[in-house]
N, C-alpha and C. Protein backbone atom coordinates (compact mmCIF):
# COMPACT_ATOMS: atom_id res chain seq x y z
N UNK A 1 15.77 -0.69 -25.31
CA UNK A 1 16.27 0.57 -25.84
C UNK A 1 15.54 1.73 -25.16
N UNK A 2 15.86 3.04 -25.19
CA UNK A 2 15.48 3.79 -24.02
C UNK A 2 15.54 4.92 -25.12
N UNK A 3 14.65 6.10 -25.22
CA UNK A 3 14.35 6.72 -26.42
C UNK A 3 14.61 7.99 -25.11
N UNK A 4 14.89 9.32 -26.13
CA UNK A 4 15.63 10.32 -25.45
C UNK A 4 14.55 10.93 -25.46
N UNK A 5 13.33 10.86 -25.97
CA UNK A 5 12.37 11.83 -26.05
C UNK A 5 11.37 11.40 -24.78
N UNK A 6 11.05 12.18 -23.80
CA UNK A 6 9.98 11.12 -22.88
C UNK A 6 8.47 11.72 -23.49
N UNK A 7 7.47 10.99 -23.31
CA UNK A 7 6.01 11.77 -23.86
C UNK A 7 5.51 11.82 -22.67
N UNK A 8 5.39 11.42 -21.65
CA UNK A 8 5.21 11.23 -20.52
C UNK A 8 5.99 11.68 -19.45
N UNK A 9 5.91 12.62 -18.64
CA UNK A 9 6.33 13.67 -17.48
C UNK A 9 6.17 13.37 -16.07
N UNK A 10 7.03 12.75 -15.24
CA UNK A 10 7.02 12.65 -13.82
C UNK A 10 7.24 13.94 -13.38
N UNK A 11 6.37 14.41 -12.24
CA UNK A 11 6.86 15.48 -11.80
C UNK A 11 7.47 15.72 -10.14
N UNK A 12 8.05 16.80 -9.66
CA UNK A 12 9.49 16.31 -9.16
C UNK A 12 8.83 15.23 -7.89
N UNK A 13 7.54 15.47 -7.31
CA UNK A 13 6.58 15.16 -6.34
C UNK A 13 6.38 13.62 -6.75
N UNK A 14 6.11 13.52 -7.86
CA UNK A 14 5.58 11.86 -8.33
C UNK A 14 6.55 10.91 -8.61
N UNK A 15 7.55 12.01 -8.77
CA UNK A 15 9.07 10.60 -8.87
C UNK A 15 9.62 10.47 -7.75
N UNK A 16 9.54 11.49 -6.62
CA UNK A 16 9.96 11.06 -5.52
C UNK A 16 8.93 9.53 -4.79
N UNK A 17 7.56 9.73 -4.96
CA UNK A 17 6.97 9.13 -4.30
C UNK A 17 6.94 7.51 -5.11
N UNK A 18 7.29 7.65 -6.53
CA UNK A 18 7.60 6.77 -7.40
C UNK A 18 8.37 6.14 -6.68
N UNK A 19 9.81 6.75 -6.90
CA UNK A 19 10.99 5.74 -5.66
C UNK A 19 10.63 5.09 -4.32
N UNK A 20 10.14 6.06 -4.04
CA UNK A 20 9.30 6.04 -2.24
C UNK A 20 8.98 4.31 -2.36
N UNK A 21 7.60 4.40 -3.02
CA UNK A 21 7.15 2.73 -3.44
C UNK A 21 8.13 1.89 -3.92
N UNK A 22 8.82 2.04 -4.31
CA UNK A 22 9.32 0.92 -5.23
C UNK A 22 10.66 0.39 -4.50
N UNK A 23 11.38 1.42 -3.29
CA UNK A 23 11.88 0.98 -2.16
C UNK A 23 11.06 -0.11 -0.96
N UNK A 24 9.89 0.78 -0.54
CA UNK A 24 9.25 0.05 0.27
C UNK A 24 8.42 -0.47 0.32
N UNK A 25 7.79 -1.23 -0.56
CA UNK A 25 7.15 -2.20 -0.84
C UNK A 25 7.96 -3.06 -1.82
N UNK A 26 8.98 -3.41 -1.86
CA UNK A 26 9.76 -5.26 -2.28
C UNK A 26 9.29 -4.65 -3.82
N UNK A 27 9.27 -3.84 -4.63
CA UNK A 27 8.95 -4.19 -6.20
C UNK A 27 10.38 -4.15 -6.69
N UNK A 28 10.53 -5.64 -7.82
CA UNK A 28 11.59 -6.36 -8.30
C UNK A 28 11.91 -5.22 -8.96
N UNK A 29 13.62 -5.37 -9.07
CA UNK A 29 14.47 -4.58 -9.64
C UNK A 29 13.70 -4.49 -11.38
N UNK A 30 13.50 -5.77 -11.74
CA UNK A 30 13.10 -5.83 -12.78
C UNK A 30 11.81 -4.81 -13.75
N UNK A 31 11.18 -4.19 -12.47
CA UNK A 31 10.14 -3.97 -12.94
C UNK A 31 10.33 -2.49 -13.30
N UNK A 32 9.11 -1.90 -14.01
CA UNK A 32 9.21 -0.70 -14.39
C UNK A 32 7.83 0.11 -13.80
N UNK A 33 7.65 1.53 -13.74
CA UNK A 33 6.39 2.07 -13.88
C UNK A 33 5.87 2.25 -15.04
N UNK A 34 4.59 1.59 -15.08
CA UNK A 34 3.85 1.20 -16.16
C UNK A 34 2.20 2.19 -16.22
N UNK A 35 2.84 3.50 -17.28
CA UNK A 35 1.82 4.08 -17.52
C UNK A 35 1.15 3.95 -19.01
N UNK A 36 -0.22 3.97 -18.60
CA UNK A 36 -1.46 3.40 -19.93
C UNK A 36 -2.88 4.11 -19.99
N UNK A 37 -3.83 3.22 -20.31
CA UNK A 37 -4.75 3.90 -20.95
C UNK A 37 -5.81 2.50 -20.47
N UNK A 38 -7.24 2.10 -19.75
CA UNK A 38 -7.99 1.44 -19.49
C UNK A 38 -9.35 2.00 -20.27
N UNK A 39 -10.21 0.86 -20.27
CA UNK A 39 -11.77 1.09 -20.83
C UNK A 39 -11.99 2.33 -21.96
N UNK A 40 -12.87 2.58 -22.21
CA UNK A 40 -13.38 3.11 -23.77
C UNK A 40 -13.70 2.47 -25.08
N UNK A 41 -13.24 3.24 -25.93
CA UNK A 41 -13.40 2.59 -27.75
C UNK A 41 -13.10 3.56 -28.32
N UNK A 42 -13.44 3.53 -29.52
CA UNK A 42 -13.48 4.50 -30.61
C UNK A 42 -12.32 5.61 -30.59
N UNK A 43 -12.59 6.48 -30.18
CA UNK A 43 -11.66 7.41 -30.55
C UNK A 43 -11.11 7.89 -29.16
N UNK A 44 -10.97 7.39 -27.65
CA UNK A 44 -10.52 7.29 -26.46
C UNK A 44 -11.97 7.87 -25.90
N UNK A 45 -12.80 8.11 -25.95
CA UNK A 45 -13.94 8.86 -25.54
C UNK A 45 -14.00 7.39 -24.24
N UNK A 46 -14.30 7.76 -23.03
CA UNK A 46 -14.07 7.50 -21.73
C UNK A 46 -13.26 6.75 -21.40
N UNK A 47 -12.15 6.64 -21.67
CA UNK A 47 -10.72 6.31 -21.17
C UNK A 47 -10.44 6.84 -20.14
N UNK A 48 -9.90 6.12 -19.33
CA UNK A 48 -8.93 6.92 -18.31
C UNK A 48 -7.37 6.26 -17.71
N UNK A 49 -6.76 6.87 -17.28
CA UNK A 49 -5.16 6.72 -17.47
C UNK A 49 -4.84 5.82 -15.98
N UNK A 50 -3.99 4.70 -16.51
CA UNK A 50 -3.36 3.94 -15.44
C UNK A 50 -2.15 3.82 -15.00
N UNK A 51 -1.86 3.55 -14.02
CA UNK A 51 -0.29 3.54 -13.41
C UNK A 51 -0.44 2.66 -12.37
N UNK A 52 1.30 2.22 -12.68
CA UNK A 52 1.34 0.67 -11.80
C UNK A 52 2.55 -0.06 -12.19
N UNK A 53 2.93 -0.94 -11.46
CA UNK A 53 4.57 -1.25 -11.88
C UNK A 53 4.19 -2.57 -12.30
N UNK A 54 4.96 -2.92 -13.31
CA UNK A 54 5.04 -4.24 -13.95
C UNK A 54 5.93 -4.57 -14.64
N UNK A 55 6.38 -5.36 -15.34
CA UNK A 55 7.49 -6.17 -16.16
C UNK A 55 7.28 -5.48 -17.36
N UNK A 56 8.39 -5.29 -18.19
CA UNK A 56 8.49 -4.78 -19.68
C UNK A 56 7.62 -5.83 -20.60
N UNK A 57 6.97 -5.77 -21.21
CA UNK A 57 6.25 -6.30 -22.72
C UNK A 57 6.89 -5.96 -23.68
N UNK A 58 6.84 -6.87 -24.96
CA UNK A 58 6.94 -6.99 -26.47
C UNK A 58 6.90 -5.65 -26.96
N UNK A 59 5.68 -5.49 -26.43
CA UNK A 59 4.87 -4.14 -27.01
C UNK A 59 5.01 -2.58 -26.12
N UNK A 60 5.75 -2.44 -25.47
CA UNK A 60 6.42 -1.50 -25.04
C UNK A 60 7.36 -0.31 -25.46
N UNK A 61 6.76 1.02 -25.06
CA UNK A 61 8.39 1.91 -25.47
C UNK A 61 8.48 2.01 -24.36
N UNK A 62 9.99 1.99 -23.84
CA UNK A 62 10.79 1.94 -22.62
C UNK A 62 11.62 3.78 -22.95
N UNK A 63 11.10 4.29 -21.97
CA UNK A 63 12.21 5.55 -21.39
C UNK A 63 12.10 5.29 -19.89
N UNK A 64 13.18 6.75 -19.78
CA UNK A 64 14.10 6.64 -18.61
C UNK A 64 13.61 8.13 -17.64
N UNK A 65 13.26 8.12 -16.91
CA UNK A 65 13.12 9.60 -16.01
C UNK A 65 14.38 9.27 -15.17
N UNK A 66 15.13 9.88 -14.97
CA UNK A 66 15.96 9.73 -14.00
C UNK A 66 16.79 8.39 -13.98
N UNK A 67 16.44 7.76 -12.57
CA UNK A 67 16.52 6.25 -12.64
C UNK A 67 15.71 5.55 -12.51
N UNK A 68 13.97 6.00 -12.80
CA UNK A 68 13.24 5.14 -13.12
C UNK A 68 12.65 5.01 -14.66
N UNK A 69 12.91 3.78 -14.83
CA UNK A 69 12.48 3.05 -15.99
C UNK A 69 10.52 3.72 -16.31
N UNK A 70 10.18 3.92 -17.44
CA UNK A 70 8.74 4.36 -17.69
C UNK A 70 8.29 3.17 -18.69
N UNK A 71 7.32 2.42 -18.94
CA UNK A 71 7.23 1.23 -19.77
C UNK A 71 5.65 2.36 -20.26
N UNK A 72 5.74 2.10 -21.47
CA UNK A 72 4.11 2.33 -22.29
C UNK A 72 3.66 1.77 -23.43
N UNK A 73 2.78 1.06 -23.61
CA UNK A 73 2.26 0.40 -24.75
C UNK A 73 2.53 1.16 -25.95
N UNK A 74 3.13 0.20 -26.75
CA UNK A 74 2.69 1.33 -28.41
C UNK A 74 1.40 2.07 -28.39
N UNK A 75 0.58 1.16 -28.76
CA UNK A 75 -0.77 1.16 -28.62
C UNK A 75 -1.53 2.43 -27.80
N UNK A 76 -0.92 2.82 -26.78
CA UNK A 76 -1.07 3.76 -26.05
C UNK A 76 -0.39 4.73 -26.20
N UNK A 77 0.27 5.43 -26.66
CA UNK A 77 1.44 6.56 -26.93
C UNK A 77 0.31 7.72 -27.26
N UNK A 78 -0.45 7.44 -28.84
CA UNK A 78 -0.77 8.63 -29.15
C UNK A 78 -1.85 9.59 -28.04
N UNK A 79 -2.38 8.43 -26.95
CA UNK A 79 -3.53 9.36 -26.15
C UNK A 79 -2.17 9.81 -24.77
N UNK A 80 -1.13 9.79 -24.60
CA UNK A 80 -0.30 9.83 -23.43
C UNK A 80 0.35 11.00 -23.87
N UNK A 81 0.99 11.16 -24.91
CA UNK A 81 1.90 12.64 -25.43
C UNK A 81 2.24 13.66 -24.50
N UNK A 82 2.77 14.57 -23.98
CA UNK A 82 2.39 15.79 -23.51
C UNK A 82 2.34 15.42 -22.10
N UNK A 83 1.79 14.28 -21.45
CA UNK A 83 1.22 13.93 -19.95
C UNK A 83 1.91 14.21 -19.10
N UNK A 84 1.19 14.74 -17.75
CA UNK A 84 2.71 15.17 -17.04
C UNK A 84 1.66 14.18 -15.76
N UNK A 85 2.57 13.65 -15.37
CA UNK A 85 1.79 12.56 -13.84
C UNK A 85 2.32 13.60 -12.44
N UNK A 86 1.35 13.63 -11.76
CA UNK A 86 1.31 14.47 -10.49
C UNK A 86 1.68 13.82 -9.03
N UNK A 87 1.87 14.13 -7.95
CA UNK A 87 1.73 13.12 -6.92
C UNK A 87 0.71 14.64 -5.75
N UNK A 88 -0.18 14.21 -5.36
CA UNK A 88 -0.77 15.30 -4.22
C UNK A 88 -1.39 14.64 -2.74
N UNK A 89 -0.75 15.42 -2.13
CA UNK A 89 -1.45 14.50 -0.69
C UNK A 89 -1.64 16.44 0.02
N UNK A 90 -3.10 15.71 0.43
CA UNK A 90 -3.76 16.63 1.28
C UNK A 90 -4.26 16.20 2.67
N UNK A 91 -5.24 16.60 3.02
CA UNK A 91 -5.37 16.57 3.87
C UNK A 91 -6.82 15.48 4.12
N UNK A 92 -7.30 15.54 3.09
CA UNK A 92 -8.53 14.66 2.05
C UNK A 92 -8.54 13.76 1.25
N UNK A 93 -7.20 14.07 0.65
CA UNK A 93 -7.09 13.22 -0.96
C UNK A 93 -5.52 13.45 -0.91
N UNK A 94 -5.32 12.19 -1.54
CA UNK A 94 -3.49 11.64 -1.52
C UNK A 94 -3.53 10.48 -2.80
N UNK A 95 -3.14 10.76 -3.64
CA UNK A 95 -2.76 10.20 -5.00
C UNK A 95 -1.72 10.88 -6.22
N UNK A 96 -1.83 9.37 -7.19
CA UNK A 96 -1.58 10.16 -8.28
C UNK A 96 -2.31 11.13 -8.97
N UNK A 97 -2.33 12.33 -10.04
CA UNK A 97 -3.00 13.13 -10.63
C UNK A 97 -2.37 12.78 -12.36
N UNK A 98 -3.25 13.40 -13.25
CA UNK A 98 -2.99 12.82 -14.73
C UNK A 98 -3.36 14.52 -15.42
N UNK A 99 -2.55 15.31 -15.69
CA UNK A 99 -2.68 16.48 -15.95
C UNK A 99 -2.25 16.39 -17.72
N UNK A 100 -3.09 16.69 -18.63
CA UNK A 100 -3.44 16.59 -19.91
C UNK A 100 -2.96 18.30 -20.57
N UNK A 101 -1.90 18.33 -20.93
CA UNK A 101 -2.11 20.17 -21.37
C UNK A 101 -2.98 20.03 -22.70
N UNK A 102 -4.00 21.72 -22.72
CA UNK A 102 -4.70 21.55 -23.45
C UNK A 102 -4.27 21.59 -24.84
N UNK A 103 -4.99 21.02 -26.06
CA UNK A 103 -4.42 21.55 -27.27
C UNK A 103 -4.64 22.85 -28.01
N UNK A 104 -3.53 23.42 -28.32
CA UNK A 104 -3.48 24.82 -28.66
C UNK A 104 -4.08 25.10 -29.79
């Protein structure tokens, strides 16, 4: 099921480069981009945010950017909200970015 609300924001740079990969490097039709949440405890205090393509889980909310599929843990939703994912290539540094708006 594919929920109309996204909490999570590709932006126009990170979905292009989203597709980019997922053309050229062989990743199965099947799969989705899979954004989350690694290491910490308690109340997210040193968490930091992951991305990466993988197969849908049990435990998944599935939305849609476009025509790519977004997979995110239940479990993970409430620290993701709001997230907008970046793509930047310089001249130094070339990645994803994880831009958090602040709370008002």
């Amino acid at each position: 099921m594919t929920n109309q609300l996204i909490p999570v924001k590709l932006s126009d740079k990170a979905a292009v480069e989203v597709r980019h990969i997922m053309e050229n490097k062989n990743i199965p039709k099947e799969y989705g981009l899979r954004i989350g949440m690694k290491g910490g405890g308690g109340c997210g205090a040193g968490m930091s945010y992951l991305i990466g393509f993988d197969k849908q889980k049990e435990t998944d909310l599935i939305y849609k950017q476009g025509d790519i599929p977004i997979f995110v843990e239940k479990k993970h939703m409430m620290y993701l909200i709001g997230l907008e994912v970046d793509f930047h290539e310089g001249t130094d540094e070339r990645g994803f970015a994880f831009i958090k708006p602040e709370p008002k």
